[in-house]
Each structure stands twice: as structure tokens, then as C-alpha cells.
PDB file of N, CA and C in Angstrom:
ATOM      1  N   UNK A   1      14.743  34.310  -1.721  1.00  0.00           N
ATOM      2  CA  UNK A   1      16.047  33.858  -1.252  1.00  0.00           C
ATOM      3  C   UNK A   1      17.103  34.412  -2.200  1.00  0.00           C
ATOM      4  N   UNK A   2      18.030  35.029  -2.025  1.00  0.00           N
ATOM      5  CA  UNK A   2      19.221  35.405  -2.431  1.00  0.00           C
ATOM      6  C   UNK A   2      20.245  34.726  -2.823  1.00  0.00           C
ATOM      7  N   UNK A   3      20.413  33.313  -2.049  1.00  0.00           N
ATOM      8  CA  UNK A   3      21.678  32.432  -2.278  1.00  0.00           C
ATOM      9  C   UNK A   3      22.328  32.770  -1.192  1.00  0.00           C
ATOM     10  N   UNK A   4      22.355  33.690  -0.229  1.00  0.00           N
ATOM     11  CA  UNK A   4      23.286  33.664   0.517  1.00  0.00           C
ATOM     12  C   UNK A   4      22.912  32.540   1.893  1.00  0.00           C
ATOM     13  N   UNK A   5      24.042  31.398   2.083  1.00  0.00           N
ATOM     14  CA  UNK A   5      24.094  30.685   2.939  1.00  0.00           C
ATOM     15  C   UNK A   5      24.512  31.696   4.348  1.00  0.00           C
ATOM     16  N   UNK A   6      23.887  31.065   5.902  1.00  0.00           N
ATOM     17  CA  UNK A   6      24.096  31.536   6.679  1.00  0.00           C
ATOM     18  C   UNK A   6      24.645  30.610   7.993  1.00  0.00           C
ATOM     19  N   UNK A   7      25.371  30.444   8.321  1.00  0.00           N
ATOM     20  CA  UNK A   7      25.706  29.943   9.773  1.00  0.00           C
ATOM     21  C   UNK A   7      25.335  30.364  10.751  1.00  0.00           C
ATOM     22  N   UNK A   8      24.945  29.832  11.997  1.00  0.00           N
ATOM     23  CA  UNK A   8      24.793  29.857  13.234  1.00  0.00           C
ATOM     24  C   UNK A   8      26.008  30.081  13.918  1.00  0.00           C
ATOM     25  N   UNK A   9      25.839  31.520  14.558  1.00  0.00           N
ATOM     26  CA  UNK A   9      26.721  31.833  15.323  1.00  0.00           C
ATOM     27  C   UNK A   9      27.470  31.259  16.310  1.00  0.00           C
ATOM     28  N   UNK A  10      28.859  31.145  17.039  1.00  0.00           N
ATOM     29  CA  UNK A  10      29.592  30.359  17.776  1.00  0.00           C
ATOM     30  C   UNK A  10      29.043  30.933  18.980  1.00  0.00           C
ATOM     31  N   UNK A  11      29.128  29.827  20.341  1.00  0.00           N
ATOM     32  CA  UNK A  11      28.423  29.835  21.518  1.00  0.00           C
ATOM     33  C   UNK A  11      29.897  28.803  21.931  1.00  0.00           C
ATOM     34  N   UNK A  12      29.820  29.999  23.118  1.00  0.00           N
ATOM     35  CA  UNK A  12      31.262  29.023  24.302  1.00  0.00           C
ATOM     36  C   UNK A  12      29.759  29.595  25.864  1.00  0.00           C
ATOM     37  N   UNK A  13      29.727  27.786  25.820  1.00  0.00           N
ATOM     38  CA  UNK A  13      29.080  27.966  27.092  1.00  0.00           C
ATOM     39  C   UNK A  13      29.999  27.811  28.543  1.00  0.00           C
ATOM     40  N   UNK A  14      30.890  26.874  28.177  1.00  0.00           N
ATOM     41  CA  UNK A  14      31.876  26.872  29.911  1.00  0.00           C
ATOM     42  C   UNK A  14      33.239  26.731  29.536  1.00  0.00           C
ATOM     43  N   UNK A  15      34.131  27.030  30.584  1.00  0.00           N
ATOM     44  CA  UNK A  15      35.484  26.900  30.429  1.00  0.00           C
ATOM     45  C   UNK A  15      36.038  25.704  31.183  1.00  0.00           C
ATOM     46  N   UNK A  16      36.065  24.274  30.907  1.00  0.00           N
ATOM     47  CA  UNK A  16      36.301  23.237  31.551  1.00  0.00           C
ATOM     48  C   UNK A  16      37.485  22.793  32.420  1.00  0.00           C
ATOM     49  N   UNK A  17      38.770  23.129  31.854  1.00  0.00           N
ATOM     50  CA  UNK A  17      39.650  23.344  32.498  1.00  0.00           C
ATOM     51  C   UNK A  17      40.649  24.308  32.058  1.00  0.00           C
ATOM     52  N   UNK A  18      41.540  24.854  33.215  1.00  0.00           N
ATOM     53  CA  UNK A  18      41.557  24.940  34.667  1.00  0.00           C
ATOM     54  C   UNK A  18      40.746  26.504  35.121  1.00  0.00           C
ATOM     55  N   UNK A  19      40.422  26.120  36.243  1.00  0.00           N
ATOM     56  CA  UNK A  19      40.123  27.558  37.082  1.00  0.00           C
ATOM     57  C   UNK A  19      40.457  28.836  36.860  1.00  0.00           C
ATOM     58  N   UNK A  20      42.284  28.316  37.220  1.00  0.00           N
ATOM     59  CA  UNK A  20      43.039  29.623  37.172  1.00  0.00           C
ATOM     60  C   UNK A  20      43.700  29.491  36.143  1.00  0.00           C
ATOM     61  N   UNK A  21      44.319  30.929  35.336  1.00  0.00           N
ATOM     62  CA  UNK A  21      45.859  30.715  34.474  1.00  0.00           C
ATOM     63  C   UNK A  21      46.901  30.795  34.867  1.00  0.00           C
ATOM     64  N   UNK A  22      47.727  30.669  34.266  1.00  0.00           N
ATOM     65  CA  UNK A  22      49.036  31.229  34.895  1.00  0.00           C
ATOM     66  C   UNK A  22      49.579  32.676  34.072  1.00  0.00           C
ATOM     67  N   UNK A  23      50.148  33.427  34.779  1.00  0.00           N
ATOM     68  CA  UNK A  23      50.690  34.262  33.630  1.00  0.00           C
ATOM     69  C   UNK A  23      51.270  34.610  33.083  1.00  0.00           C
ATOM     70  N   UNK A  24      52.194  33.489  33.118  1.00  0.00           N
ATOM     71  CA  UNK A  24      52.830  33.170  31.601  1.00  0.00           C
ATOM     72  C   UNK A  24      52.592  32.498  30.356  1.00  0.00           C
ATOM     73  N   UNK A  25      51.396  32.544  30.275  1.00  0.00           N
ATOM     74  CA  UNK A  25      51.017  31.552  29.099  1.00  0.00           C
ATOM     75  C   UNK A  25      51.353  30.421  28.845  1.00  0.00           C
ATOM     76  N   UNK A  26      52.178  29.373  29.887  1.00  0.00           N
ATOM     77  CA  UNK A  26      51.976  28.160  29.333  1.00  0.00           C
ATOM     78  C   UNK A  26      50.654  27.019  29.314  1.00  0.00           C
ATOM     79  N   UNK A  27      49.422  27.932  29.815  1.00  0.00           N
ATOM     80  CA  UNK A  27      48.233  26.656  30.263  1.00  0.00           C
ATOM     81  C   UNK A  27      47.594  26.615  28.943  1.00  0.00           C
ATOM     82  N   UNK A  28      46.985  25.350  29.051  1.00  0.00           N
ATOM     83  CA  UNK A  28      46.035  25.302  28.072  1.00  0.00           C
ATOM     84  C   UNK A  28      44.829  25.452  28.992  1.00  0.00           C
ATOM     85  N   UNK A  29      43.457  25.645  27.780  1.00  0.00           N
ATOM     86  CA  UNK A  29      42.915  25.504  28.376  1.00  0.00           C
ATOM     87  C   UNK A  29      41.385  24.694  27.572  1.00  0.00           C
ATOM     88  N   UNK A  30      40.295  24.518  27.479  1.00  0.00           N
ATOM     89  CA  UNK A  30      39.142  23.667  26.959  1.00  0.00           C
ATOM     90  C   UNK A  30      38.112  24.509  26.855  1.00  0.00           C
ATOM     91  N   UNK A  31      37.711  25.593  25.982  1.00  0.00           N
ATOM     92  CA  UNK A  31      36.051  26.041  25.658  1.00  0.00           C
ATOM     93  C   UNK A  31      35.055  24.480  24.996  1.00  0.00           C
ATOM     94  N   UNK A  32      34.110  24.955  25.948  1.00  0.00           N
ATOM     95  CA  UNK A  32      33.255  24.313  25.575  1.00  0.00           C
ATOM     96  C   UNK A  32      31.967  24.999  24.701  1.00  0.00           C
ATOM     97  N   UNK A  33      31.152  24.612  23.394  1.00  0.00           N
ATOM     98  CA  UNK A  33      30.321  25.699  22.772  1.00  0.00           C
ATOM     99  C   UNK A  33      29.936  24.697  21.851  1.00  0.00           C
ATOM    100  N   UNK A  34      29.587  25.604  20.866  1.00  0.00           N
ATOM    101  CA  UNK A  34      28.862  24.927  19.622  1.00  0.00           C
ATOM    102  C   UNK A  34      29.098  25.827  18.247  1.00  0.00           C
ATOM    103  N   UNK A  35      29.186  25.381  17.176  1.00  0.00           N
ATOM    104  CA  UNK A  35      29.596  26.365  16.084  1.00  0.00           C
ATOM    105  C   UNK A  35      30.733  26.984  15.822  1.00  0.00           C
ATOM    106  N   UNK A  36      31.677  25.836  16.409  1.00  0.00           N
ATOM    107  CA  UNK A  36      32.565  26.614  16.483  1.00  0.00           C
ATOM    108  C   UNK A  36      33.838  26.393  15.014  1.00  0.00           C
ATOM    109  N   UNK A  37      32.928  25.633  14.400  1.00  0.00           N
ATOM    110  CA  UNK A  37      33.197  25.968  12.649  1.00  0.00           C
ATOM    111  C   UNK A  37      33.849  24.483  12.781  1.00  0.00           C
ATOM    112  N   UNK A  38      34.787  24.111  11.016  1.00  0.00           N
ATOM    113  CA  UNK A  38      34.944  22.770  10.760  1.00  0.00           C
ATOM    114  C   UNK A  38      36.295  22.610  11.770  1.00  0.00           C
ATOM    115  N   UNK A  39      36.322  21.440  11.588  1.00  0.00           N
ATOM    116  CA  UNK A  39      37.589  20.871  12.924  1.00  0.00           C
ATOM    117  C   UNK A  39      38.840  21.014  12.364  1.00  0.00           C
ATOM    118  N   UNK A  40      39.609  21.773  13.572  1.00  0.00           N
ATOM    119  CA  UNK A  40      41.043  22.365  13.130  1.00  0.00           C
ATOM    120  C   UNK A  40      41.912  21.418  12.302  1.00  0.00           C
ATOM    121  N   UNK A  41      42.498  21.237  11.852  1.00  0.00           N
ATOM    122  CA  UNK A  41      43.651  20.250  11.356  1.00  0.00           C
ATOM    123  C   UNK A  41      44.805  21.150  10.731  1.00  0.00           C
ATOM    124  N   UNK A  42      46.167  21.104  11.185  1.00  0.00           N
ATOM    125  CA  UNK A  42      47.259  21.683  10.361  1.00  0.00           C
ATOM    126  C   UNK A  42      47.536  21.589   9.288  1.00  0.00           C
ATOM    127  N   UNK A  43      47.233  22.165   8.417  1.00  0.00           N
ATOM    128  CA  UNK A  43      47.896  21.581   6.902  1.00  0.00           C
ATOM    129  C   UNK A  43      46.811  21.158   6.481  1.00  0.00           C
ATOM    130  N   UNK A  44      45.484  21.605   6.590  1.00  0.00           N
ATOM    131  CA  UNK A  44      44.424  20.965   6.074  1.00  0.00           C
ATOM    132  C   UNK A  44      44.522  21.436   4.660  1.00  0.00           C
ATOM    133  N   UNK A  45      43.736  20.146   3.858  1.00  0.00           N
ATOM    134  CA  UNK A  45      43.857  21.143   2.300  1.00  0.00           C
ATOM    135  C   UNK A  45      42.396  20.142   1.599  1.00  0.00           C
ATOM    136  N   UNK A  46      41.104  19.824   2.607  1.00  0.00           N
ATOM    137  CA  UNK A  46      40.178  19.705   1.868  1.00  0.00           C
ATOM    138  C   UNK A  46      39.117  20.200   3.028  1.00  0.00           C
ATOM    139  N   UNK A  47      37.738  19.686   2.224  1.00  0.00           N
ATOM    140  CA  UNK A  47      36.340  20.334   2.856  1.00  0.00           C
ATOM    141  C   UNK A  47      36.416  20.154   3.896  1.00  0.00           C
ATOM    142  N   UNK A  48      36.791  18.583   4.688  1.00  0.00           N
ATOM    143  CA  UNK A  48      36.328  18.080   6.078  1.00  0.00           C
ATOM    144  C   UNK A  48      37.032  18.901   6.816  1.00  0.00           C
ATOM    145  N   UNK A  49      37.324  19.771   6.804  1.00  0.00           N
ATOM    146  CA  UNK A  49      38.247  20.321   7.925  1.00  0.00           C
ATOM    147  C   UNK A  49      38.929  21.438   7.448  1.00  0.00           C
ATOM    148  N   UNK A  50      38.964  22.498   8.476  1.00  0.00           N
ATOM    149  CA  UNK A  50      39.792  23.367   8.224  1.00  0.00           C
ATOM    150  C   UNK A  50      41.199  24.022   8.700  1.00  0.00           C
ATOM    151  N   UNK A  51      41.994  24.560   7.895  1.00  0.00           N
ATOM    152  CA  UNK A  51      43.485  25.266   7.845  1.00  0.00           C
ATOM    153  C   UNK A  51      43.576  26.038   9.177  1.00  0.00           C
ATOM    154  N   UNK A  52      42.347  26.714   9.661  1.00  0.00           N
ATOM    155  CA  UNK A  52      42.721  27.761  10.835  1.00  0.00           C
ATOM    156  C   UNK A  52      41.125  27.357  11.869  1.00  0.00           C
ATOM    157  N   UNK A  53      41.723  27.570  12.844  1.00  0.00           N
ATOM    158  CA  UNK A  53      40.715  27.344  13.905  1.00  0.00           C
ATOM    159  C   UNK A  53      40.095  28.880  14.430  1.00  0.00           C
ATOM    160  N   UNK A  54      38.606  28.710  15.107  1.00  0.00           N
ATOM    161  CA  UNK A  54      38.301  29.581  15.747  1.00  0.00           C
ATOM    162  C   UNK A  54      39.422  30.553  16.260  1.00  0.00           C
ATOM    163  N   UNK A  55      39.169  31.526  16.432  1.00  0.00           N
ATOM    164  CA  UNK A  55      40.180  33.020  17.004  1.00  0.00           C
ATOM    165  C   UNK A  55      39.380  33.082  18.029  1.00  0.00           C
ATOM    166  N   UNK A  56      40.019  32.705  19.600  1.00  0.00           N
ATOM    167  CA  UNK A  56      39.908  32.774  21.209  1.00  0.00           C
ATOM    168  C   UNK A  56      40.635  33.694  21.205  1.00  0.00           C
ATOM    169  N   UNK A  57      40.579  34.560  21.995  1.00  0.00           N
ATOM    170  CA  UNK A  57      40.939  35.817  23.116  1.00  0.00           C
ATOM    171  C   UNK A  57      40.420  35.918  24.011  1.00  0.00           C
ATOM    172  N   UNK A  58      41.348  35.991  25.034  1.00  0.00           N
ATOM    173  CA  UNK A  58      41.308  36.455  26.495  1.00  0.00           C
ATOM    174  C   UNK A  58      41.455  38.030  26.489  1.00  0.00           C
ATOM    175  N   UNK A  59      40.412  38.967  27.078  1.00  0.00           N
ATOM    176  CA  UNK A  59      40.540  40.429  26.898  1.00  0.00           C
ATOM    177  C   UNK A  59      41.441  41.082  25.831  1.00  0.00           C
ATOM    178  N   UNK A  60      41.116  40.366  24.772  1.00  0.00           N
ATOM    179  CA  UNK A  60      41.674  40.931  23.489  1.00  0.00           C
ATOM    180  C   UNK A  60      42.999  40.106  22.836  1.00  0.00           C
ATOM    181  N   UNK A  61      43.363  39.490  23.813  1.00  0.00           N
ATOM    182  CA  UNK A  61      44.642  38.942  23.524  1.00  0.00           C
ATOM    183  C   UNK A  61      44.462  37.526  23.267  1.00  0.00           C
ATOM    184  N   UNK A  62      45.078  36.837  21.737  1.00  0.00           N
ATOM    185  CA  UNK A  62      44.879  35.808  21.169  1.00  0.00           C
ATOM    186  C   UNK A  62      45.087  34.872  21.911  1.00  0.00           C
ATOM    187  N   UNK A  63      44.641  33.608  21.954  1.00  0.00           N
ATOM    188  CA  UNK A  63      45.127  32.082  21.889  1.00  0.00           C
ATOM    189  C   UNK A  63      45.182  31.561  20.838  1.00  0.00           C
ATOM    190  N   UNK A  64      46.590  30.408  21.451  1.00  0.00           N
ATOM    191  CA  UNK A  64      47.088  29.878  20.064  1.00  0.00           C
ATOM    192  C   UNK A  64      46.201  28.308  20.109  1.00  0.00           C
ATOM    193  N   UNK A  65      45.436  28.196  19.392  1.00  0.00           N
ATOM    194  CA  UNK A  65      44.320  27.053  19.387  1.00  0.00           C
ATOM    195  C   UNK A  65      44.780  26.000  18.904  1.00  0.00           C
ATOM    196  N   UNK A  66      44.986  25.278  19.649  1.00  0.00           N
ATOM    197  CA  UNK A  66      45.796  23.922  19.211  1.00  0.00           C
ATOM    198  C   UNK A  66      45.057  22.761  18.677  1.00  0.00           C
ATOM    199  N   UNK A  67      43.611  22.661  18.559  1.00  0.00           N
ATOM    200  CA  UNK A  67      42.900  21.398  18.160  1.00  0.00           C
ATOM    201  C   UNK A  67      41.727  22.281  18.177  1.00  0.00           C
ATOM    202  N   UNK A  68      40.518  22.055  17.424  1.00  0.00           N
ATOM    203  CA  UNK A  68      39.490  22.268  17.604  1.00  0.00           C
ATOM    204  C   UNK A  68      38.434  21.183  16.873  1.00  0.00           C
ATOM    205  N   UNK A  69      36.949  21.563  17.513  1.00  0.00           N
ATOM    206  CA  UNK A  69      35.833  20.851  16.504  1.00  0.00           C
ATOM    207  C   UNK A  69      34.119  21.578  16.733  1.00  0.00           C
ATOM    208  N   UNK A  70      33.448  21.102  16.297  1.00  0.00           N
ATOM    209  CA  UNK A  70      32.265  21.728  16.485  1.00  0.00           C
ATOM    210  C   UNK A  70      31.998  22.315  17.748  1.00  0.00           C
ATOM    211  N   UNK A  71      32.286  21.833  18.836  1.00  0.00           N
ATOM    212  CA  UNK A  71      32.005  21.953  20.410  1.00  0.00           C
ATOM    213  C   UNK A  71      33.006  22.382  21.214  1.00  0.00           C
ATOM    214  N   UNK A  72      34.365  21.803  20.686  1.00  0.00           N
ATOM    215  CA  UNK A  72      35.301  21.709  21.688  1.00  0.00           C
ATOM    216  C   UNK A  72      36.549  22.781  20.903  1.00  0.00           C
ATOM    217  N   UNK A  73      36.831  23.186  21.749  1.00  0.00           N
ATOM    218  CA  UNK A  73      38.305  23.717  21.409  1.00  0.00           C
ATOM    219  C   UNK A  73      39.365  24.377  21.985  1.00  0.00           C
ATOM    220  N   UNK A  74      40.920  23.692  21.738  1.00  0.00           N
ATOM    221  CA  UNK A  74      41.546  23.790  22.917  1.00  0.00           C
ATOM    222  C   UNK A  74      42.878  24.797  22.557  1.00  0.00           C
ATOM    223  N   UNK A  75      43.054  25.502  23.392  1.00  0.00           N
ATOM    224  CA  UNK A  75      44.308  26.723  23.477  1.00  0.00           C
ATOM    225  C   UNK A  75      45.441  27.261  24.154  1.00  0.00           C
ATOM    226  N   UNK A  76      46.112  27.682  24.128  1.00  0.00           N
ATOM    227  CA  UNK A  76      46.921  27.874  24.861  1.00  0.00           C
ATOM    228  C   UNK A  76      47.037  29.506  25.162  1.00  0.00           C
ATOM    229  N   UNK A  77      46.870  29.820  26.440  1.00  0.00           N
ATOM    230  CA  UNK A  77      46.304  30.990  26.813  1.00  0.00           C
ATOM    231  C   UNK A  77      47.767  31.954  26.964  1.00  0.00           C
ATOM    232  N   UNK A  78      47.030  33.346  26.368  1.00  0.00           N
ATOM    233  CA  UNK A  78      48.138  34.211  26.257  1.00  0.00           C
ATOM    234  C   UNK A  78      48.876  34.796  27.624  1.00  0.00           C
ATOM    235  N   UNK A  79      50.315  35.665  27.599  1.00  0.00           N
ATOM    236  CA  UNK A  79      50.135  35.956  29.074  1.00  0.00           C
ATOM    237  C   UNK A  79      49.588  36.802  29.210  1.00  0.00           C
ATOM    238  N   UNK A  80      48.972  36.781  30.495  1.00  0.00           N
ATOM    239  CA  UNK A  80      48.219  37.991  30.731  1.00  0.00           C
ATOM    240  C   UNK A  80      48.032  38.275  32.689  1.00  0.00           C
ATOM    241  N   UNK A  81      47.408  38.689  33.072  1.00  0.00           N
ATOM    242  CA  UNK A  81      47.013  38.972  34.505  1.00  0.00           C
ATOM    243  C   UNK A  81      45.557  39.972  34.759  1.00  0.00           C
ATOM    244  N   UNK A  82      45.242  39.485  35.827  1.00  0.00           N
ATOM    245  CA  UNK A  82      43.811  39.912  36.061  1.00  0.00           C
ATOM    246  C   UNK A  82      42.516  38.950  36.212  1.00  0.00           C
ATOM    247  N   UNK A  83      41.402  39.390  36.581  1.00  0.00           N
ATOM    248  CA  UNK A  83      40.272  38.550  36.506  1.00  0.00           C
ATOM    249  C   UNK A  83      39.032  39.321  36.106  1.00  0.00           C
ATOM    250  N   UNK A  84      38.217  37.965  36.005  1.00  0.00           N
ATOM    251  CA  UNK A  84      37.057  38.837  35.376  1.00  0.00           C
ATOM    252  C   UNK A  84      37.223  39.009  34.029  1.00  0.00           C
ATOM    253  N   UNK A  85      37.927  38.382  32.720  1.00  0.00           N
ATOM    254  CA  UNK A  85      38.578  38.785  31.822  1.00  0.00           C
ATOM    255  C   UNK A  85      37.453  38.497  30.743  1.00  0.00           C
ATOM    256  N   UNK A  86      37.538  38.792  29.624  1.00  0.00           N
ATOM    257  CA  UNK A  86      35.915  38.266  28.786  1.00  0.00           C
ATOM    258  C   UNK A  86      36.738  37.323  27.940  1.00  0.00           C
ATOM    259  N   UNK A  87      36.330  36.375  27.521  1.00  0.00           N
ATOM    260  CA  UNK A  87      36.528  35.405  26.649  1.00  0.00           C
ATOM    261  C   UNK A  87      35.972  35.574  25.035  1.00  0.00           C
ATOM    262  N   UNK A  88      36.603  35.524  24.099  1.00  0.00           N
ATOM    263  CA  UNK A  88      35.788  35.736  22.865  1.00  0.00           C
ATOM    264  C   UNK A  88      35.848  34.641  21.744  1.00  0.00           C
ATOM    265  N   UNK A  89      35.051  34.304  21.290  1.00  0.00           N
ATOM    266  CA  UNK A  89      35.329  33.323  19.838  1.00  0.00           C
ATOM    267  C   UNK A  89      34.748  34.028  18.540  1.00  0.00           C
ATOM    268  N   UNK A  90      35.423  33.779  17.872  1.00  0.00           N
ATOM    269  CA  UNK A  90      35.114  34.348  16.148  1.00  0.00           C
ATOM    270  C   UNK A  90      35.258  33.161  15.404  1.00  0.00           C
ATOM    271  N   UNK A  91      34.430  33.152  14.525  1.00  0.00           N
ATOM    272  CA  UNK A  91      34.044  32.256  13.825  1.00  0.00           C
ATOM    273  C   UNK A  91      33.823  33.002  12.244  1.00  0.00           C
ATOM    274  N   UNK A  92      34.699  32.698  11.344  1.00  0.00           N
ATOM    275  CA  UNK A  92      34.526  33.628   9.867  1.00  0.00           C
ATOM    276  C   UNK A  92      34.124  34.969  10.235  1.00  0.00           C
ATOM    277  N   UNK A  93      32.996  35.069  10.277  1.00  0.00           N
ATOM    278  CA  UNK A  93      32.489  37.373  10.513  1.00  0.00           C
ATOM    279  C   UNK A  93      32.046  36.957  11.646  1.00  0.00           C
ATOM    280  N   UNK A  94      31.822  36.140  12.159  1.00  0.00           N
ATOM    281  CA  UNK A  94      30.503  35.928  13.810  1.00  0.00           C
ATOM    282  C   UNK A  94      31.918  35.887  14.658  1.00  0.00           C
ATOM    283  N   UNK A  95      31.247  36.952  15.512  1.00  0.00           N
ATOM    284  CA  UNK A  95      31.929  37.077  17.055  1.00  0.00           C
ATOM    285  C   UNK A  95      31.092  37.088  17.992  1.00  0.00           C
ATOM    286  N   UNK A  96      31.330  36.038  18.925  1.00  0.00           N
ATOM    287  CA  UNK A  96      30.563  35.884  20.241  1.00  0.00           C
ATOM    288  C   UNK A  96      31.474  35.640  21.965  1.00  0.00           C
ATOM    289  N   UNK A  97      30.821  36.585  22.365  1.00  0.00           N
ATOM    290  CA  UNK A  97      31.325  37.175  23.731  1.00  0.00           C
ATOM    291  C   UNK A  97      30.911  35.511  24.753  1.00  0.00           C
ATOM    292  N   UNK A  98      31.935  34.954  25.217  1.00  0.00           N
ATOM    293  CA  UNK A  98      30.968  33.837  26.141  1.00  0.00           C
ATOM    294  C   UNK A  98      30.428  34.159  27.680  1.00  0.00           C
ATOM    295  N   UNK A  99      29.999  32.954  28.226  1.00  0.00           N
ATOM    296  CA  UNK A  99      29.453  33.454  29.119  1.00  0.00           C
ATOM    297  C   UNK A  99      29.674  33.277  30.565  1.00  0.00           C
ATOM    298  N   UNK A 100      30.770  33.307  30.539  1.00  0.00           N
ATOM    299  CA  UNK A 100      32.067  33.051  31.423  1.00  0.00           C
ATOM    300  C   UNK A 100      33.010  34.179  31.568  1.00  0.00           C
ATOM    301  N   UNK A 101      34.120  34.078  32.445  1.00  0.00           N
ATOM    302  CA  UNK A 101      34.786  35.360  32.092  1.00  0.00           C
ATOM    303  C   UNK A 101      36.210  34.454  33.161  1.00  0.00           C
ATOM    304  N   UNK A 102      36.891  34.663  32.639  1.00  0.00           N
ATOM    305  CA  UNK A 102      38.826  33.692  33.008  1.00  0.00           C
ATOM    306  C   UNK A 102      39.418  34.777  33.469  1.00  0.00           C
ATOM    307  N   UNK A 103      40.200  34.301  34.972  1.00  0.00           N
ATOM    308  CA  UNK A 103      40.801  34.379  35.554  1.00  0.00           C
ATOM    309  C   UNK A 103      42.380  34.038  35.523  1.00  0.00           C
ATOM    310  N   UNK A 104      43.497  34.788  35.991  1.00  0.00           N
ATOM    311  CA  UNK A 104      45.119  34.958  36.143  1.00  0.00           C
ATOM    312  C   UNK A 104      45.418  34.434  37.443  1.00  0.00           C
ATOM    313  N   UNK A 105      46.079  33.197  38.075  1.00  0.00           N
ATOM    314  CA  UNK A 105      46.742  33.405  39.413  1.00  0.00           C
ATOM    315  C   UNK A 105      46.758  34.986  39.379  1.00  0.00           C
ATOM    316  N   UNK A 106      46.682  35.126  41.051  1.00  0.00           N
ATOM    317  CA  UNK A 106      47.392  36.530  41.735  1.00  0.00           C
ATOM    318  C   UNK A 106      48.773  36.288  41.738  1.00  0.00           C
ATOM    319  N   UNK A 107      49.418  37.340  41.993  1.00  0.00           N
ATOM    320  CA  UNK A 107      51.036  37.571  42.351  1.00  0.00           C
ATOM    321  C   UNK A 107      50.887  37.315  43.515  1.00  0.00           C
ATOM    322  N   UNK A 108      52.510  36.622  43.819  1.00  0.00           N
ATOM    323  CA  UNK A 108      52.839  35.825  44.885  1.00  0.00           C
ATOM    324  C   UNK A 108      53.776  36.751  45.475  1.00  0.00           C
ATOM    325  N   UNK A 109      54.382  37.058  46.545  1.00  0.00           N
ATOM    326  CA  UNK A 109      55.755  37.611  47.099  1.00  0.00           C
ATOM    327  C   UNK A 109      56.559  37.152  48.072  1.00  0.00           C
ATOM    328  N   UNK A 110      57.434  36.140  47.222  1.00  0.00           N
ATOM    329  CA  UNK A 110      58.295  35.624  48.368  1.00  0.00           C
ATOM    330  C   UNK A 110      59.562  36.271  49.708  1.00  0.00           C
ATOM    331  N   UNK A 111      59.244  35.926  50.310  1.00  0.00           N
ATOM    332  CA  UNK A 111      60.591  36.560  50.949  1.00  0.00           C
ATOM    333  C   UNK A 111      62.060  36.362  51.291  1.00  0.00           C
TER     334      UNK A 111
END
């Protein structure tokens, strides 16, 4: 053994709510997973918890993660458009692709 401690990689198994986004970025939205490191808190400044939460992206593009904890963690999705989009979580060096993939409302055209 070396000393080097190892974590278990982050796992987003479903996207709980909502369906669709909007694309303007005001939705939040709920990954559901595991590992997804110590529980967010602003201004954290001891062990139980940490200063910065998991890093979510929607096809590359950040969410701003507003709460998190081992399982759960919640964001506010960037704008964007399209479907089929990949979802990602990073966790310290571990990046994991989930197994889901988020969706944009379509464009509307009023007349």
C-alpha cells in the first residue's frame, strides 16, 4: 500500500425533475447518483462539508449547483437547446458520463 486514499467514482443514475428545459436557463433541475462528494454548503470552512459542489454539465456547458449531497444534487441548467444532450458530473479528478441524456423545449413560432 502506498498511502494513497481512493474514492469511488460519481454515478448520476436519473434525472428526476423536469423532462424538458427551457432555454433560457432558468430551470432547475435534480441528479440523482451516488458519490457525489461531501455536501455543498456556501461558505463552508470545515470537514463536514464542502466549499464547491460537484461540476454538472449539460454538453459541456456548466450548471450552477445550488445544494448538493452524497446522492442528490441540484442545479440550475445552463442555456442551451437541443436533445439528446450528455450529462456529466466531476467529482475532484473522477468524471462520469450519466446515464441519461437532457433535453431543451423545441422552438415555438408564433404568429
Amino acid at each position: 500500500v502506498n498511502g494513497d486514499v481512493r474514492y469511488a467514482p460519481p454515478s448520476a443514475v436519473q434525472n428526476t425533475f423536469p423532462a424538458l428545459l427551457y432555454t433560457d436557463g432558468r430551470e432547475t433541475f435534480v441528479v440523482e447518483g451516488a458519490n457525489l462528494g461531501r455536501p455543498y454548503v456556501d461558505g463552508c470552512s470545515d470537514a463536514s462539508c464542502s466549499a464547491t459542489g460537484p461540476v454538472i454539465a449539460i454538453d459541456g456547458r456548466a450548471c450552477v449547483v445550488t445544494q448538493s449531497n452524497h446522492t442528490h444534487a441540484t442545479c440550475r441548467a445552463p442555456e442551451g437547446e437541443g436533445t439528446g444532450l450528455a450529462l456529466t458530473v466531476a467529482v475532484a479528478d473522477q468524471l462520469v458520463t450519466a446515464g441519461f441524456t437532457l433535453d431543451y423545449f423545441p422552438p415555438t413560432v408564433s404568429s
